[in-house]
N, C-alpha and C. Protein backbone atom coordinates (compact mmCIF):
# COMPACT_ATOMS: atom_id res chain seq x y z
N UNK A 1 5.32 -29.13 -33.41
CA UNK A 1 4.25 -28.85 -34.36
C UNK A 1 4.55 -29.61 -35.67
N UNK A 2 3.29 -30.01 -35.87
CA UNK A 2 3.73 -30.94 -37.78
C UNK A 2 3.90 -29.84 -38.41
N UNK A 3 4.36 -30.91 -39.72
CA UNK A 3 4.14 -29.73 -40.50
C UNK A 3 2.94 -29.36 -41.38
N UNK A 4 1.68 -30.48 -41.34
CA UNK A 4 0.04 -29.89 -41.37
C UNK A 4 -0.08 -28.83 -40.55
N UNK A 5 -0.08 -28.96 -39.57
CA UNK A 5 -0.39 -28.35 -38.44
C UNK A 5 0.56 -26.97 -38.87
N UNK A 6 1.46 -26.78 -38.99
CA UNK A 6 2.11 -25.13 -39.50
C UNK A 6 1.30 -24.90 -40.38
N UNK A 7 0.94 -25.91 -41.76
CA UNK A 7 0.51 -25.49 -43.25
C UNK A 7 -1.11 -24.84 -42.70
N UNK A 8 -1.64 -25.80 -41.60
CA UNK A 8 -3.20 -25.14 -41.15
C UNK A 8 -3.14 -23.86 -40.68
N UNK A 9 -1.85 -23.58 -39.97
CA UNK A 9 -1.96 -22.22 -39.08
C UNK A 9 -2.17 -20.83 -40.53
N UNK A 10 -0.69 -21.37 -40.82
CA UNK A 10 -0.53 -20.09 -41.95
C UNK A 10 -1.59 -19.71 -43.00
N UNK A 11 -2.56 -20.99 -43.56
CA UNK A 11 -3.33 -21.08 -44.20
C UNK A 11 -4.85 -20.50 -43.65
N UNK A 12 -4.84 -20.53 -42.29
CA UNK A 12 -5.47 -19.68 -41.76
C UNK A 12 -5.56 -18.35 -41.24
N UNK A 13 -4.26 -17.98 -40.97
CA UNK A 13 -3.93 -16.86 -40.70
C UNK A 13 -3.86 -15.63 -42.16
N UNK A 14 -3.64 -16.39 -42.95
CA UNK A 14 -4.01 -15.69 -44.66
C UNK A 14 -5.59 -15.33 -44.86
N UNK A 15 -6.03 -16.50 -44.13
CA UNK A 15 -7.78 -16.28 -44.48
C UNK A 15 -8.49 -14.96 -43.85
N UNK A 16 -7.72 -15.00 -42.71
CA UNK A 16 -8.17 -14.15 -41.63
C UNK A 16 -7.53 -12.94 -42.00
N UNK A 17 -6.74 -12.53 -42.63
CA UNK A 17 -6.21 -11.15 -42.69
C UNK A 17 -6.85 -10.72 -44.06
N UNK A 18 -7.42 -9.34 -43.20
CA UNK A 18 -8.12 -9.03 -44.30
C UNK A 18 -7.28 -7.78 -45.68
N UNK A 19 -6.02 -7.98 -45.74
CA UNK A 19 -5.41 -7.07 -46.14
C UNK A 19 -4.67 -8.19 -47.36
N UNK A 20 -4.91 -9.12 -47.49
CA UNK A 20 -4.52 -10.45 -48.25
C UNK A 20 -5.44 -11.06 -49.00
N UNK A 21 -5.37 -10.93 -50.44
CA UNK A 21 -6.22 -11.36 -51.14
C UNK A 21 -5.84 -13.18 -51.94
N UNK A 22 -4.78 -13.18 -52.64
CA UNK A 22 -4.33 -14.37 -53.13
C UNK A 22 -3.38 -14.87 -52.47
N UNK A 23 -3.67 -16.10 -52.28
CA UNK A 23 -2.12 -17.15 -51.68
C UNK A 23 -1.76 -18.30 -52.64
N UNK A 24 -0.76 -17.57 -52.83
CA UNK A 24 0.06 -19.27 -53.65
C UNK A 24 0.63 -20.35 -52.79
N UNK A 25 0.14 -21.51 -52.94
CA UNK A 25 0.21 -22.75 -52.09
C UNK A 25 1.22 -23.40 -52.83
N UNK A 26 2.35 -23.63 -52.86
CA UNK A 26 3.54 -24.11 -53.42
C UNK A 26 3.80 -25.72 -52.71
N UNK A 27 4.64 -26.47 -52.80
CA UNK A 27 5.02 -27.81 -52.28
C UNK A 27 4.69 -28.95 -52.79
N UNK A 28 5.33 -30.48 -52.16
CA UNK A 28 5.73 -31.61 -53.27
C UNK A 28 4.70 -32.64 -52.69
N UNK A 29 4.12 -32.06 -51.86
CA UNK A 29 3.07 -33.23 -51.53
C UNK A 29 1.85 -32.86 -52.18
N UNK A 30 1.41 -33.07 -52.81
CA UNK A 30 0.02 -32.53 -53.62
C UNK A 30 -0.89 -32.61 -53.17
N UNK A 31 -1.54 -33.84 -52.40
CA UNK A 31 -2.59 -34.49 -52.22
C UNK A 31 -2.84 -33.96 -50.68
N UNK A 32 -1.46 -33.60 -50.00
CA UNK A 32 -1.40 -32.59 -48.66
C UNK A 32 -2.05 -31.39 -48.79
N UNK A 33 -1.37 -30.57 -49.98
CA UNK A 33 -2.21 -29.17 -49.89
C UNK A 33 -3.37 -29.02 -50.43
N UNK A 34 -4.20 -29.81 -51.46
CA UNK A 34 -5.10 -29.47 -51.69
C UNK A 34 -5.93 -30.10 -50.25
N UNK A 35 -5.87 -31.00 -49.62
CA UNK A 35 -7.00 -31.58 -48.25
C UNK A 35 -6.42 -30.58 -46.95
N UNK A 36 -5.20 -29.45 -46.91
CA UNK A 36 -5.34 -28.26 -46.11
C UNK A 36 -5.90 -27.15 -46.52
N UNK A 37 -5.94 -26.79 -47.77
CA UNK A 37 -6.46 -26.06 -48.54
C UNK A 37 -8.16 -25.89 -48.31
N UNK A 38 -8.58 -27.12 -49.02
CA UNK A 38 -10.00 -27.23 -48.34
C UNK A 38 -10.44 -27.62 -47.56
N UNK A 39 -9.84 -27.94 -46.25
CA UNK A 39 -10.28 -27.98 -44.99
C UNK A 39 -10.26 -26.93 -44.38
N UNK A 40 -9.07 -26.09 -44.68
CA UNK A 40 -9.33 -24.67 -43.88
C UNK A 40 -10.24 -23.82 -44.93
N UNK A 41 -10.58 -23.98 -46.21
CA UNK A 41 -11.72 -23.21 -46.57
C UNK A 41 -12.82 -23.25 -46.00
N UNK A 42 -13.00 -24.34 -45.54
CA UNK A 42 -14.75 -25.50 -44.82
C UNK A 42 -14.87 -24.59 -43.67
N UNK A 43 -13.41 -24.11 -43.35
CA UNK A 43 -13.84 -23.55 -41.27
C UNK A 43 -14.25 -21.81 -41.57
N UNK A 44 -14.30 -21.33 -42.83
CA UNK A 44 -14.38 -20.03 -43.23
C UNK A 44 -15.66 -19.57 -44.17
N UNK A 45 -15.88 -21.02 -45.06
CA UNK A 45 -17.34 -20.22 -46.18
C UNK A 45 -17.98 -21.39 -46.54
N UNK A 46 -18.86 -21.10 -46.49
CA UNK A 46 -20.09 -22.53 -46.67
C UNK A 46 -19.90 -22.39 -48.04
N UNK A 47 -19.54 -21.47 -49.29
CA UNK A 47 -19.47 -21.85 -50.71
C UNK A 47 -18.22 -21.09 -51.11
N UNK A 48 -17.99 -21.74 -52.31
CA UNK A 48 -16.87 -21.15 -53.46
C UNK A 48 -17.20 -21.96 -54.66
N UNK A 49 -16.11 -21.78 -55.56
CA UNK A 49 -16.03 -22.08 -56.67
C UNK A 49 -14.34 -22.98 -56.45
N UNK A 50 -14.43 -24.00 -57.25
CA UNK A 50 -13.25 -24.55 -57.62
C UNK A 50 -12.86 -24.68 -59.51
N UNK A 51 -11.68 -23.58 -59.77
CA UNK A 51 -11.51 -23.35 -61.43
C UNK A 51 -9.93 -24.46 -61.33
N UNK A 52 -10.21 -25.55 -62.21
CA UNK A 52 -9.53 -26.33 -62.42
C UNK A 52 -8.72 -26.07 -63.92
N UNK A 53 -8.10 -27.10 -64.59
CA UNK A 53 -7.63 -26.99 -65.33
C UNK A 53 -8.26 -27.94 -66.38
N UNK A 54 -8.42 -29.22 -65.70
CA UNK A 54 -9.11 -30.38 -66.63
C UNK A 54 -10.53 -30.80 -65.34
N UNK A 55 -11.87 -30.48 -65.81
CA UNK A 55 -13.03 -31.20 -65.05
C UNK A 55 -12.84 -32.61 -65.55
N UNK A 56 -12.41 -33.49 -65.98
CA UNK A 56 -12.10 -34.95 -65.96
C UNK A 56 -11.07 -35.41 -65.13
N UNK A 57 -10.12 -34.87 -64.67
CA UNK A 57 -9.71 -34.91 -63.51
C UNK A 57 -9.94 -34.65 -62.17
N UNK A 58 -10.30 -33.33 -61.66
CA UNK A 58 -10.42 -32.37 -60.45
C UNK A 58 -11.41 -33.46 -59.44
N UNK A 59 -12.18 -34.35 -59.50
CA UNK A 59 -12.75 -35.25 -58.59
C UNK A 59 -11.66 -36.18 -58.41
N UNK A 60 -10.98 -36.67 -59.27
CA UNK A 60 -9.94 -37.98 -59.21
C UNK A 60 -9.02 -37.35 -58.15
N UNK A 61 -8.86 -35.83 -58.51
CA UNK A 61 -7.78 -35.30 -57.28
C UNK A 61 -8.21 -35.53 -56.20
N UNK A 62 -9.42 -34.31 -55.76
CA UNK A 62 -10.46 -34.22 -54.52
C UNK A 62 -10.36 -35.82 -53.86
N UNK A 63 -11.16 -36.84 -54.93
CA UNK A 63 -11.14 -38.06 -53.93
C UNK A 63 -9.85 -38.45 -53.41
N UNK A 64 -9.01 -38.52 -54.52
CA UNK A 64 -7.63 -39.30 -53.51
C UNK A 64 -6.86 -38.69 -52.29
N UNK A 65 -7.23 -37.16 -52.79
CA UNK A 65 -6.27 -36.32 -51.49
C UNK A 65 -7.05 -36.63 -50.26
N UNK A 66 -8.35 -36.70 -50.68
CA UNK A 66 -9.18 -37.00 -49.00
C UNK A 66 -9.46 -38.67 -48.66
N UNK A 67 -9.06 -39.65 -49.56
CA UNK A 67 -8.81 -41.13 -49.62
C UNK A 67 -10.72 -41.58 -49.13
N UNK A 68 -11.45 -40.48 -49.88
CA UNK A 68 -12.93 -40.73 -49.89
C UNK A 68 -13.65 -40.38 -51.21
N UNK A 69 -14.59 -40.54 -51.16
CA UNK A 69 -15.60 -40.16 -52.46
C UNK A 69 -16.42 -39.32 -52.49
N UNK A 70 -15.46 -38.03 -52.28
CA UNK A 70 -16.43 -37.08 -52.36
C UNK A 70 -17.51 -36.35 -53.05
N UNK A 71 -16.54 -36.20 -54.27
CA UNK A 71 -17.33 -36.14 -55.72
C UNK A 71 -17.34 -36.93 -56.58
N UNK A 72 -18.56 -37.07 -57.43
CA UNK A 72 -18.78 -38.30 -58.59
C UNK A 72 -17.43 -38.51 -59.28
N UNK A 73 -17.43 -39.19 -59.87
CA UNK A 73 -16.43 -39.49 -60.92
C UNK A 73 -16.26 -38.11 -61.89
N UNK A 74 -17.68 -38.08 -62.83
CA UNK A 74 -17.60 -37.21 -63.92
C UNK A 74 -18.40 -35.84 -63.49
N UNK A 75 -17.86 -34.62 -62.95
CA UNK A 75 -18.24 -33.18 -62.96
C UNK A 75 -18.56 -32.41 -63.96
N UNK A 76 -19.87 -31.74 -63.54
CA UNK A 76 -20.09 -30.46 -64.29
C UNK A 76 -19.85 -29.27 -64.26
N UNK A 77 -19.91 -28.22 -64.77
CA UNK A 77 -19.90 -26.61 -64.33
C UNK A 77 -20.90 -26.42 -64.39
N UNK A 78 -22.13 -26.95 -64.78
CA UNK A 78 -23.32 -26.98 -64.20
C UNK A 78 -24.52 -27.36 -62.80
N UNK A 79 -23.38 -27.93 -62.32
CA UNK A 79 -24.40 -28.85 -61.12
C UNK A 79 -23.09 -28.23 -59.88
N UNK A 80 -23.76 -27.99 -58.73
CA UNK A 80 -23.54 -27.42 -57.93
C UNK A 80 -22.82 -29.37 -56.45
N UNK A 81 -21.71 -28.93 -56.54
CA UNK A 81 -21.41 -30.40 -55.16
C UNK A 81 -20.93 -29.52 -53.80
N UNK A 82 -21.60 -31.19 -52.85
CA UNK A 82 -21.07 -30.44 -51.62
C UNK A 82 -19.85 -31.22 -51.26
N UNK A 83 -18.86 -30.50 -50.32
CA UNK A 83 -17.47 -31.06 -50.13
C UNK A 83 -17.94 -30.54 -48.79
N UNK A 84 -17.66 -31.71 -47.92
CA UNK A 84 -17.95 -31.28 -46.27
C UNK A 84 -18.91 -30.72 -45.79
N UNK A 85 -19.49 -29.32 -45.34
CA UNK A 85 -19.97 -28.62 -45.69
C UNK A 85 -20.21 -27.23 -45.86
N UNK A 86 -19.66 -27.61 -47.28
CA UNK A 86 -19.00 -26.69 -48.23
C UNK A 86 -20.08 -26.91 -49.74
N UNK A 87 -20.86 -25.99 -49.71
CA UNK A 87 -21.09 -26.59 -51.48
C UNK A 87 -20.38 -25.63 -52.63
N UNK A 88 -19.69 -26.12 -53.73
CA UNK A 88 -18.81 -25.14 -54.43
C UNK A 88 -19.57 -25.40 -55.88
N UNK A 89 -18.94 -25.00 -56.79
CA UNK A 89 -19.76 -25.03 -58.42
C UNK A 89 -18.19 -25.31 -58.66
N UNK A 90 -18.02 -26.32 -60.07
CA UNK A 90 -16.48 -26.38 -60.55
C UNK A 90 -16.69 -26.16 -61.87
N UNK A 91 -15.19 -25.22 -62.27
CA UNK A 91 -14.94 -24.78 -63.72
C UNK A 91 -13.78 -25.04 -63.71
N UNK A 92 -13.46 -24.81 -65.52
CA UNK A 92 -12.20 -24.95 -66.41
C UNK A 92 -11.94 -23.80 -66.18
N UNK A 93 -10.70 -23.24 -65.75
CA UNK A 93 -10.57 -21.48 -66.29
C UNK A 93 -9.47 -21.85 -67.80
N UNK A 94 -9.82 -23.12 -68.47
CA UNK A 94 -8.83 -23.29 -69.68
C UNK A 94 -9.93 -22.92 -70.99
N UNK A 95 -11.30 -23.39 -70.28
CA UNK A 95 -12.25 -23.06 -71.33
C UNK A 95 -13.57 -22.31 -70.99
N UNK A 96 -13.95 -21.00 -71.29
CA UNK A 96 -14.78 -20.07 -70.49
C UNK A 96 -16.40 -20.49 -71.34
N UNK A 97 -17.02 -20.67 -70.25
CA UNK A 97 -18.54 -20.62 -70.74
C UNK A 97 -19.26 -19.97 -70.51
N UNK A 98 -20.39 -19.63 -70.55
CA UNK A 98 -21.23 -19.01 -69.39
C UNK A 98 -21.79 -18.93 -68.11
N UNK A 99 -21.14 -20.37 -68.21
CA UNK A 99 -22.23 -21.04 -66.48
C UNK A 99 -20.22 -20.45 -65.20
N UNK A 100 -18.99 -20.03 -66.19
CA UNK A 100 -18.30 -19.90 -65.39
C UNK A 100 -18.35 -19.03 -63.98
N UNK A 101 -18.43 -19.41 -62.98
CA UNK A 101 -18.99 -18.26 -61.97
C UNK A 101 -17.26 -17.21 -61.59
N UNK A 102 -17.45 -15.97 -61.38
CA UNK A 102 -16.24 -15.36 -61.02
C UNK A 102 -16.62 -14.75 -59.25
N UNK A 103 -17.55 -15.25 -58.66
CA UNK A 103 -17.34 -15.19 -57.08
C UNK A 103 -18.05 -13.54 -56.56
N UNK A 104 -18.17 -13.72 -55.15
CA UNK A 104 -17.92 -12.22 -54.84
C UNK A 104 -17.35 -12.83 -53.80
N UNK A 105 -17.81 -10.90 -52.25
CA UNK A 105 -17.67 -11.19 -51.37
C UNK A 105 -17.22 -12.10 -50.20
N UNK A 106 -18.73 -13.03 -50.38
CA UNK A 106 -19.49 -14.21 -49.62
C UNK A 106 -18.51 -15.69 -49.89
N UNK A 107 -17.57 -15.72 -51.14
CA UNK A 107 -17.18 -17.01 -51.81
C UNK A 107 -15.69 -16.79 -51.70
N UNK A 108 -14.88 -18.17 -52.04
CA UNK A 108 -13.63 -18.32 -52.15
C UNK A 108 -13.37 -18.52 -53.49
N UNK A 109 -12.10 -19.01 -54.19
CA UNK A 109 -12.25 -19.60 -55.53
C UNK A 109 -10.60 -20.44 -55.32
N UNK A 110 -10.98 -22.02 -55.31
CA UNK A 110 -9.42 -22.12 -55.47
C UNK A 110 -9.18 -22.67 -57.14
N UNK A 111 -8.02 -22.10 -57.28
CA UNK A 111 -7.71 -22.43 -58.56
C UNK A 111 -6.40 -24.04 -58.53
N UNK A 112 -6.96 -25.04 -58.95
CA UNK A 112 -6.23 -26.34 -59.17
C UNK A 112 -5.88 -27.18 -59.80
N UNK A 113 -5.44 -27.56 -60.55
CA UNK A 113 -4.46 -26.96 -60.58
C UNK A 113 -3.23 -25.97 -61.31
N UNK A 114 -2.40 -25.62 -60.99
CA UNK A 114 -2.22 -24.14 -62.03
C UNK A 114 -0.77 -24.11 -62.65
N UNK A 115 -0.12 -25.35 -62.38
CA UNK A 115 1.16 -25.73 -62.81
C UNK A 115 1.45 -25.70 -64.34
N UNK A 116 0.51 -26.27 -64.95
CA UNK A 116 0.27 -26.46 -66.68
C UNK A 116 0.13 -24.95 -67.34
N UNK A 117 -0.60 -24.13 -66.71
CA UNK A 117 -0.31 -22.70 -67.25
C UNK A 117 0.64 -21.63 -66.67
N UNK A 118 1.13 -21.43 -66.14
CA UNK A 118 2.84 -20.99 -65.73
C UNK A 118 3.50 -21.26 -66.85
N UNK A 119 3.95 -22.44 -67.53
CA UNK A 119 5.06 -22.48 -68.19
C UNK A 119 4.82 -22.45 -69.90
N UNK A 120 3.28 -22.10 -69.95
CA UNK A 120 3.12 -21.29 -71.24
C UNK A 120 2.26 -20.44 -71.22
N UNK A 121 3.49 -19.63 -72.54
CA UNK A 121 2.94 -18.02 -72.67
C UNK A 121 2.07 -17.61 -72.49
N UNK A 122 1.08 -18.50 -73.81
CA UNK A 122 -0.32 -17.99 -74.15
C UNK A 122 -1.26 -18.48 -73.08
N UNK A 123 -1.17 -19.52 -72.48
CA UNK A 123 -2.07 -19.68 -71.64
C UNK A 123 -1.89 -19.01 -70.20
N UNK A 124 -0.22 -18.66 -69.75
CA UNK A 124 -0.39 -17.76 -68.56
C UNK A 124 -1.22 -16.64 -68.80
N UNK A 125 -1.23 -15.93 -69.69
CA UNK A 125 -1.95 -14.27 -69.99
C UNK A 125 -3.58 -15.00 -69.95
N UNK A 126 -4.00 -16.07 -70.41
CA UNK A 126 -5.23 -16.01 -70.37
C UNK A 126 -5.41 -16.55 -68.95
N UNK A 127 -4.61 -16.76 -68.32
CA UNK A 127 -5.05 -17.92 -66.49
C UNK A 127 -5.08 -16.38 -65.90
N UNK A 128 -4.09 -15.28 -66.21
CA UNK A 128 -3.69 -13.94 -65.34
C UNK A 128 -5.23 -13.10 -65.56
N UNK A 129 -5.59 -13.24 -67.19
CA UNK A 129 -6.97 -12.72 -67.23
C UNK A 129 -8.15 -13.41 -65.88
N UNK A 130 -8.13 -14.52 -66.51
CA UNK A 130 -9.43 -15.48 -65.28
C UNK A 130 -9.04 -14.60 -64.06
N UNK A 131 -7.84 -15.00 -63.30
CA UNK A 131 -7.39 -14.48 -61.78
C UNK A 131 -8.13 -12.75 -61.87
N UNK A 132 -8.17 -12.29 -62.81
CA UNK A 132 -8.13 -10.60 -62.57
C UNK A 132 -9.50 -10.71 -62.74
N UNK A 133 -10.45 -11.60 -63.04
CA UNK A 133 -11.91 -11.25 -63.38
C UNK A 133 -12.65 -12.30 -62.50
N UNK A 134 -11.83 -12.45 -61.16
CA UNK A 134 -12.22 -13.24 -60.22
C UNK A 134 -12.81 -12.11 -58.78
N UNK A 135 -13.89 -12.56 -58.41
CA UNK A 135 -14.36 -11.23 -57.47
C UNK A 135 -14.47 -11.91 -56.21
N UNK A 136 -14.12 -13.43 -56.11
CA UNK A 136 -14.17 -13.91 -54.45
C UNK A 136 -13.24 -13.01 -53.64
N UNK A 137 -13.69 -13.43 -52.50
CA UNK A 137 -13.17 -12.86 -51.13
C UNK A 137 -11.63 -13.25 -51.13
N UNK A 138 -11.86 -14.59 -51.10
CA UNK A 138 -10.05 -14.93 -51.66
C UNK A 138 -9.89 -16.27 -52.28
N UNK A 139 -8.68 -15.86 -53.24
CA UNK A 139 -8.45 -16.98 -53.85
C UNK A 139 -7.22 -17.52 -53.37
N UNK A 140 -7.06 -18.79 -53.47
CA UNK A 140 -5.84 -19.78 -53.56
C UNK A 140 -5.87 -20.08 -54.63
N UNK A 141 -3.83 -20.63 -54.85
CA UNK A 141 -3.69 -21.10 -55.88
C UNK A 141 -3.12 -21.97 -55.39
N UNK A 142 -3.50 -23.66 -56.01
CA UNK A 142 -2.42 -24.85 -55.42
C UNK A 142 -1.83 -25.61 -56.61
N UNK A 143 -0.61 -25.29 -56.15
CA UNK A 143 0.24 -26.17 -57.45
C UNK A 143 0.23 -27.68 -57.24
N UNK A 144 0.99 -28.51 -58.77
CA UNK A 144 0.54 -29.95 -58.47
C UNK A 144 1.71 -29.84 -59.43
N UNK A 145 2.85 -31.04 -59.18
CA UNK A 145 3.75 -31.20 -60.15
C UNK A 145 5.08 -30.37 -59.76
N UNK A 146 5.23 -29.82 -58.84
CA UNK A 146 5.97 -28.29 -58.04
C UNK A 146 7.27 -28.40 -58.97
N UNK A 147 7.98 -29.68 -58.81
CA UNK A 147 9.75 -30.15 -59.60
C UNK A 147 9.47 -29.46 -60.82
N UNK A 148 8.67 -29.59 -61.69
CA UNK A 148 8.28 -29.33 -63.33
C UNK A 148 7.71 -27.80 -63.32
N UNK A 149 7.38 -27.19 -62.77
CA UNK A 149 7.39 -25.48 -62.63
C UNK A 149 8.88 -24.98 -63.22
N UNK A 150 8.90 -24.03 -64.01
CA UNK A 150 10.05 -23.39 -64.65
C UNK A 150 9.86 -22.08 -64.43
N UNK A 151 8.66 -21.61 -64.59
CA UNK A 151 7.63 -20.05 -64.46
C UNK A 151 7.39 -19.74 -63.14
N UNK A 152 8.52 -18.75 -62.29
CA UNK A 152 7.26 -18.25 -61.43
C UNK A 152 7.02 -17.43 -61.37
N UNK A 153 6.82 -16.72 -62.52
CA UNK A 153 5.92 -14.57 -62.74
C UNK A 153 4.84 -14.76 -61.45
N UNK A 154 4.31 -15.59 -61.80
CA UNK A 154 3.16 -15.88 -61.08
C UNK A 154 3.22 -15.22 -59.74
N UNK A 155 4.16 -15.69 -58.84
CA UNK A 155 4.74 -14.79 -57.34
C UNK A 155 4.11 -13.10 -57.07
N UNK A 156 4.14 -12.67 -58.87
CA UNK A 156 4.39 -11.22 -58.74
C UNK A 156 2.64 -10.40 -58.91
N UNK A 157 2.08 -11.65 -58.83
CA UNK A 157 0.86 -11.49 -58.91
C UNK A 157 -0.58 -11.59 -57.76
N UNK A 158 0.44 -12.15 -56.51
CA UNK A 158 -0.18 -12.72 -55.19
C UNK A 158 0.39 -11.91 -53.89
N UNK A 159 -0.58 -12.27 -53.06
CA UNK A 159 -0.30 -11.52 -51.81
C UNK A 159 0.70 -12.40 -50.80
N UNK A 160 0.59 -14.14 -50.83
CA UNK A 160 1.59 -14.72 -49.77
C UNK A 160 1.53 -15.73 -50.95
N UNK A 161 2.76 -16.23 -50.64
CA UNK A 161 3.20 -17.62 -50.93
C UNK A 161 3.69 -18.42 -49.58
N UNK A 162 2.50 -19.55 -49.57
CA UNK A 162 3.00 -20.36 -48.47
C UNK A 162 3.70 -21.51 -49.14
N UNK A 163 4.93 -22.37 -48.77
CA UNK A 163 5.54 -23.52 -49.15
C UNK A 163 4.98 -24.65 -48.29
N UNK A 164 4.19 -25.33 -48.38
CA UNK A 164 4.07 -26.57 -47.75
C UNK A 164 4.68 -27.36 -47.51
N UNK A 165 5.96 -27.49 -46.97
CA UNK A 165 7.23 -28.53 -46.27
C UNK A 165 6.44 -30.03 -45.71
N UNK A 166 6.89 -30.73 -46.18
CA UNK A 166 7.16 -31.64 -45.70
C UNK A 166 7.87 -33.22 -45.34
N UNK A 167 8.91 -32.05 -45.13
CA UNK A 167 9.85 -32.77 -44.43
C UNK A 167 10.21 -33.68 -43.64
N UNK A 168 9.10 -33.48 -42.37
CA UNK A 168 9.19 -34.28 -41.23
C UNK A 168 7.71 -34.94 -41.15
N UNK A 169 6.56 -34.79 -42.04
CA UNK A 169 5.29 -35.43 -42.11
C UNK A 169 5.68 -36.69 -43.21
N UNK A 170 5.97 -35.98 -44.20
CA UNK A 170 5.76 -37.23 -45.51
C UNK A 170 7.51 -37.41 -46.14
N UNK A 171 8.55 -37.52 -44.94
CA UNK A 171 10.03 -37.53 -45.90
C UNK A 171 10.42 -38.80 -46.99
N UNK A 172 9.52 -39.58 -47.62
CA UNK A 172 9.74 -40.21 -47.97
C UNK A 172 9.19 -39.37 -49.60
N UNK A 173 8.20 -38.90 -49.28
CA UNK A 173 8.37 -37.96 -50.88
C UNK A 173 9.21 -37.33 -50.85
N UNK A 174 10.04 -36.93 -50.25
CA UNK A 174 11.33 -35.73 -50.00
C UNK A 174 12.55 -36.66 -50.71
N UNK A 175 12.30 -37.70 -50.04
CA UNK A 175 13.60 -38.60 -50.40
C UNK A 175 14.02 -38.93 -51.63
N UNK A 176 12.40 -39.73 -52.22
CA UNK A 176 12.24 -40.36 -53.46
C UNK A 176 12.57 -39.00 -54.41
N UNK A 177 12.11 -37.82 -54.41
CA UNK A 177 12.19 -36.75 -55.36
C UNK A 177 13.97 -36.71 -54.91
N UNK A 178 14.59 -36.65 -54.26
CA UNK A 178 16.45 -36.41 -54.41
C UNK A 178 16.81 -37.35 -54.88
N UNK A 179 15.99 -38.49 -54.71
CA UNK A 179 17.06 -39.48 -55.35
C UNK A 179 16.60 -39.55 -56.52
N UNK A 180 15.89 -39.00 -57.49
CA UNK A 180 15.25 -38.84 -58.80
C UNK A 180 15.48 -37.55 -59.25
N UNK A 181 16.28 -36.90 -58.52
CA UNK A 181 17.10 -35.42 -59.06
C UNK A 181 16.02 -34.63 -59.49
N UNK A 182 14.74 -34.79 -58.82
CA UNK A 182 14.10 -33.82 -59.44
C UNK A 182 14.02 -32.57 -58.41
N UNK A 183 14.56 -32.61 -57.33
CA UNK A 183 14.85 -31.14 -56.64
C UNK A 183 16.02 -31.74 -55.52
């Protein structure tokens, strides 16, 4: 088994249990977990919400992790995109407006990325607020930057933490990060 192929199982098997509300998506391939992330959202809810950190980024991610063009260049929290088919609405949870949607039932919400607020104060208590005034069915959280994490309260706030290994898919990010001492 790869190790996609584990990250799909577990990532599905979280979706499916209904006794599991948040999963923290941890690991050094970035561009891996967010395109398992929302591929196994696609096989579960035709909508969600995606709460980013910077909307001038969050398409630059989306496109490269899926090495397509999914979304425009420049996003709104106003205009509604489809990803597969999937249509989601995208927000800042760094800056709250009105058009921010907080989900129910019917929706997912992944939050992406969430590395930049962990390792400060003031902005973890306001990311822990967003998460607590989030009403999707379930949320993910996918980190980006994993080496540079110092904070993980965060753990104490979720139902699974999956680690996305990959070891035997992509060891050449494995490599380059030891030989750059960053884990």
């Amino acid at each position: 088994m790869t190790d996609q192929e584990r990250a799909v199982m577990s990532v599905m098997n979280f979706l499916r249990d209904d006794n599991k509300r948040i999963l923290l998506v941890k690991g050094y391939d970035d561009d891996a977990k967010l395109r398992v992330a929302l591929s196994c959202l696609e096989k579960v809810y035709d909508k969600g919400i995606i709460r980013t950190s910077s909307m001038s980024d969050e398409s630059f991610h989306i496109n490269f992790a899926f090495n397509k063009n999914l979304l425009p260049n420049i996003v709104t929290s106003t205009n509604n995109y489809k990803i597969g088919k999937m249509v989601v609405s995208i927000s800042s949870y760094k800056t709250h407006t009105q058009s921010n949607p907080s989900g129910n039932q019917d929706t997912f919400t992944l939050f992406h990325p969430v590395q930049t607020v962990l390792d400060d104060s003031k902005e973890y208590k306001k990311f822990l607020n967003e998460l607590g005034n989030t009403y999707s069915n379930k949320i993910l959280l996918v980190t980006t930057n994993e080496h540079t994490i110092k904070n993980w309260n965060i753990v104490n706030y979720v139902d699974e933490v999956f680690f996305y290994s990959v070891e035997n898919d992509n060891p050449e990010i494995m490599k380059n990060l030891r030989i750059n001492g960053e884990i």
